[in-house]
Protein backbone atom coordinates (compact mmCIF):
# COMPACT_ATOMS: atom_id res chain seq x y z
CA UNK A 1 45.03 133.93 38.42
CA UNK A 2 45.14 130.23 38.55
CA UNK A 3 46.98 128.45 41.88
CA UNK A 4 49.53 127.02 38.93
CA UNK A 5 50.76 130.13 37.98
CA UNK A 6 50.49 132.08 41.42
CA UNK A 7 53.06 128.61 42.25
CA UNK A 8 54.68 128.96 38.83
CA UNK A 9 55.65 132.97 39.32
CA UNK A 10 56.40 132.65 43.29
CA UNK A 11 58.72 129.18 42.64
CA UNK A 12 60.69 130.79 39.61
CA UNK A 13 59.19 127.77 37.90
CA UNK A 14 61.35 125.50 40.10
CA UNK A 15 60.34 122.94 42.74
CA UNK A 16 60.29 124.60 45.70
CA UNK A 17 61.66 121.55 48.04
CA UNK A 18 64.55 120.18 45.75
CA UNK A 19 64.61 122.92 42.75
CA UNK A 20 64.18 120.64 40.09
CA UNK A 21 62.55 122.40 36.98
CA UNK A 22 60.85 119.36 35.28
CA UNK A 23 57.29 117.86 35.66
CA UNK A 24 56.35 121.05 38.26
CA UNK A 25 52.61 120.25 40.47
CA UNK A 26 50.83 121.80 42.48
CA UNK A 27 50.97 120.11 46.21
CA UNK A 28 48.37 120.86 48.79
CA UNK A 29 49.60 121.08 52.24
CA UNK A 30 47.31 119.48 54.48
CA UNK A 31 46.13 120.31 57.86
CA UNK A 32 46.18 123.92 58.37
CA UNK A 33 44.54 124.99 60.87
CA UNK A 34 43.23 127.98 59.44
CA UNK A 35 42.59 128.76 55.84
CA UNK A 36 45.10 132.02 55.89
CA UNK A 37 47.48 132.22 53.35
CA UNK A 38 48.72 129.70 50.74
CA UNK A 39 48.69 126.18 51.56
CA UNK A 40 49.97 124.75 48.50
CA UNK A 41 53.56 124.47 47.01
CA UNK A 42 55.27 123.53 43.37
CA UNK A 43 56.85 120.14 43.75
CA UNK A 44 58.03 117.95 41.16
CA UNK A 45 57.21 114.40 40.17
CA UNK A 46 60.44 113.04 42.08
CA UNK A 47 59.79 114.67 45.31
CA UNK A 48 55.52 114.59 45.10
CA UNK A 49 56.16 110.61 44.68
CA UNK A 50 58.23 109.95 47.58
CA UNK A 51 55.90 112.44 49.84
CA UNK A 52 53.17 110.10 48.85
CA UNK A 53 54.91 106.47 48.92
CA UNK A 54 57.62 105.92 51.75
CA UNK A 55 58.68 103.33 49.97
CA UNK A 56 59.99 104.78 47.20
CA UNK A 57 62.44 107.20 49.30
CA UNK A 58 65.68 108.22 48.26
CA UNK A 59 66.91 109.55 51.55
CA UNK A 60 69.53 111.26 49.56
CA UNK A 61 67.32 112.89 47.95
CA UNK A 62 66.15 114.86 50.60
CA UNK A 63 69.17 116.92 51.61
CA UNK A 64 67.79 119.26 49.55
CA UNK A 65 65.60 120.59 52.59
CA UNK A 66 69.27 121.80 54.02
CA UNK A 67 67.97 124.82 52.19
CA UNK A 68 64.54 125.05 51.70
CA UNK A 69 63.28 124.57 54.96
CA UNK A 70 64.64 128.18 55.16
CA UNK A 71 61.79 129.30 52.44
CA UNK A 72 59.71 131.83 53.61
CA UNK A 73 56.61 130.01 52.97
CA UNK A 74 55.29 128.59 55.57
CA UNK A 75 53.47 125.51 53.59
CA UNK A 76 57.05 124.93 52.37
CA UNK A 77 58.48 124.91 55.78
CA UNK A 78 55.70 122.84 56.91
CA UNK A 79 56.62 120.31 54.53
CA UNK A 80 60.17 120.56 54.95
CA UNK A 81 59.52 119.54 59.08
CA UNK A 82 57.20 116.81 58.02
CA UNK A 83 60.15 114.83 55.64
CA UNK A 84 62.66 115.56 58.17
CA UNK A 85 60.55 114.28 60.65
CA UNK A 86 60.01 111.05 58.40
CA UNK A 87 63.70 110.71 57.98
CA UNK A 88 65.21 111.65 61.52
CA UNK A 89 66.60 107.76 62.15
CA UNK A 90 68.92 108.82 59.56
CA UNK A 91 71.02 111.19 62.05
CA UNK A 92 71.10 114.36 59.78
CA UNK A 93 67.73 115.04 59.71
CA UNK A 94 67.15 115.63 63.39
CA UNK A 95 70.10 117.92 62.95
CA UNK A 96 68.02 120.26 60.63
CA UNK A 97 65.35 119.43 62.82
CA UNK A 98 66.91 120.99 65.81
CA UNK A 99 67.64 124.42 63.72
CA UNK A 100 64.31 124.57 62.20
CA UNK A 101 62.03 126.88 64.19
CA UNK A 102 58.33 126.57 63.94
CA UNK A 103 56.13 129.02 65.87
CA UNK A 104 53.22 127.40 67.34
CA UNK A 105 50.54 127.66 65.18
CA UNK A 106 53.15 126.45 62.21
CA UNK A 107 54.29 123.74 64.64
CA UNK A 108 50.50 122.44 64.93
CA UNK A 109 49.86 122.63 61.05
CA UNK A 110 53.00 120.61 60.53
CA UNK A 111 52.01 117.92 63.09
CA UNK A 112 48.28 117.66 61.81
CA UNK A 113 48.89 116.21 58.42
CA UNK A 114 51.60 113.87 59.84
CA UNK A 115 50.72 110.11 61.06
CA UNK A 116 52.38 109.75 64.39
CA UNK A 117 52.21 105.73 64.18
CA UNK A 118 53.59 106.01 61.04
CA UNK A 119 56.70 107.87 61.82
CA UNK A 120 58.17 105.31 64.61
CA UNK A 121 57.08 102.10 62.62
CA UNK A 122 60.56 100.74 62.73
CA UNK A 123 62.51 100.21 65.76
CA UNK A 124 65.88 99.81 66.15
CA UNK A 125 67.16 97.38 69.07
CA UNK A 126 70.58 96.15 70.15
CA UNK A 127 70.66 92.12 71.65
CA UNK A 128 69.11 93.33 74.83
CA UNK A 129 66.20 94.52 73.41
CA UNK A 130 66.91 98.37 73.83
CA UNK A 131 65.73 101.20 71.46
CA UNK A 132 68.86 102.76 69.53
CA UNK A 133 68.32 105.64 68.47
CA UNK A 134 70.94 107.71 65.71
CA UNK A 135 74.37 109.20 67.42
CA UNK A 136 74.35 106.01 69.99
CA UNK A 137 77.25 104.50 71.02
CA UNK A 138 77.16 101.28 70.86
CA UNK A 139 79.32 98.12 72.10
CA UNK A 140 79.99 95.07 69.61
CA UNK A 141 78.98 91.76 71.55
CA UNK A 142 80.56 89.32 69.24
CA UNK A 143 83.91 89.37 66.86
CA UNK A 144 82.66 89.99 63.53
CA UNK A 145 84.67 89.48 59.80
CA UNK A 146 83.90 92.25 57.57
CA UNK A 147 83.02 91.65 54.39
CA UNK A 148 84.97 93.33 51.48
CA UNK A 149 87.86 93.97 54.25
CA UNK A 150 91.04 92.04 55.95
CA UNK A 151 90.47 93.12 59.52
CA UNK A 152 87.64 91.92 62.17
CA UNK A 153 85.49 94.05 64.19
CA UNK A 154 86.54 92.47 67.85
CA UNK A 155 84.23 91.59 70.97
CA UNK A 156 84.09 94.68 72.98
CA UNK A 157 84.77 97.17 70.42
CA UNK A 158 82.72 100.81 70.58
CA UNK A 159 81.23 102.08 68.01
CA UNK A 160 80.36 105.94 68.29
CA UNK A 161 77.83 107.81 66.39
CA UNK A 162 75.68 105.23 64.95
CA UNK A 163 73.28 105.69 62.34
CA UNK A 164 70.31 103.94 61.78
CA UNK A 165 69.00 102.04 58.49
CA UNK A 166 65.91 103.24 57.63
CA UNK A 167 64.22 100.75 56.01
CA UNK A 168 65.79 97.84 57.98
CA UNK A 169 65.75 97.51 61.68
CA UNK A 170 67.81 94.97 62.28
CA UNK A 171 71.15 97.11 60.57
CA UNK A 172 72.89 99.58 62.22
CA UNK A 173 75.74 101.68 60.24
CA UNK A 174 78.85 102.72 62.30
CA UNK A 175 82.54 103.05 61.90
CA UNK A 176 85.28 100.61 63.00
CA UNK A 177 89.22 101.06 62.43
CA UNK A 178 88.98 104.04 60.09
CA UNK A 179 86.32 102.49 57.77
CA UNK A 180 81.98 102.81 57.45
CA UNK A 181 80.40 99.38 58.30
CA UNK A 182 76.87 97.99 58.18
CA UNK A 183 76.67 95.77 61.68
CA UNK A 184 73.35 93.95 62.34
CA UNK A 185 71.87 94.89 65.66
CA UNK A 186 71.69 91.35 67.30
CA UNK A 187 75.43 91.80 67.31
CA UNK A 188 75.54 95.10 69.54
CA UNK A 189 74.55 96.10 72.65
CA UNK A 190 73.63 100.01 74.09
CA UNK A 191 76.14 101.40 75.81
CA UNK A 192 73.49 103.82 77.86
CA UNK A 193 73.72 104.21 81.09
CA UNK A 194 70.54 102.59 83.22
CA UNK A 195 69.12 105.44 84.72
């Protein structure tokens, strides 16, 4: 039996990240430490394209992995930490993070095939020059007219829950009287406490 169909007949012919049923491939999953078991997955072209090129990501895209990081294969899994892992500046992510249990052998596959460096590329910093991180709270520094609205964001304003842009460091997303804003981070500061 060929890897295609083994991945065919145990995927139901569907992807087995997002369920798509078009263009199905077979995906290797890199890094294992042993050679136990099946390291390779069905994807399809959408999802095999933005594994390979972060800059084609649809972050949206990936909520799929809400349920298939609960596959029981473990190369799935594995691949399912990795993209959340990519994506945690987005705030949801690291929630499904936090639920997904790896043992540690699994937890050692999925970090092997990842590229540290490339995971923290882009930093987010408010006007003092300190990392923000998704689910800050932030204070606004300066009053602020938002566009596509009647109302300004004043001086001194919190902003709770922040999320982070992910392919833009210097925008932050929060919201401010009722409504979701994009605020640019030279225009907030942390409200951590120095330790």
């Amino acid at each position: 039996m060929t890897i295609e169909t083994f991945l065919k007949e145990r995927s139901g012919s569907k992807c087995e990240l997002c369920g798509n049923t078009e263009n199905l491939a077979s995906y290797e999953v890199t890094g294992s430490p042993s050679n136990k078991g099946e390291t390779s997955i069905a994807v399809c072209q959408v999802c095999l394209d933005q594994i390979n090129d972060a800059d084609s990501m649809d972050v949206n895209h990936w909520r799929c992995l809400n349920d298939s990081m609960w596959s029981q294969v473990p190369a799935v899994q594995i691949v399912a930490w990795r993209m959340l892992t990519r994506l945690r500046a987005q705030g949801w992510p690291q929630d499904l993070l936090d639920m997904l249990y790896l043992d540690d052998d699994m937890l050692a596959w999925a970090k092997a095939g990842e590229d540290d460096n490339k995971l923290d590329e882009i930093k987010h910093v408010d006007s003092n020059g300190v990392v923000l991180e998704a689910g800050d709270t932030v204070v606004i520094i300066k009053d602020l007219n938002v566009k596509g609205t009647s109302f300004t964001a004043k001086r001194g304003t919190s902003v709770r829950g922040i999320s982070l842009v992910a392919d833009n460091p210097e925008h932050i997303e929060g919201r401010v009287n009722g409504q979701q804003i994009v605020i640019l981070t030279k225009f907030v500061k942390s409200a951590k406490k120095a330790i």
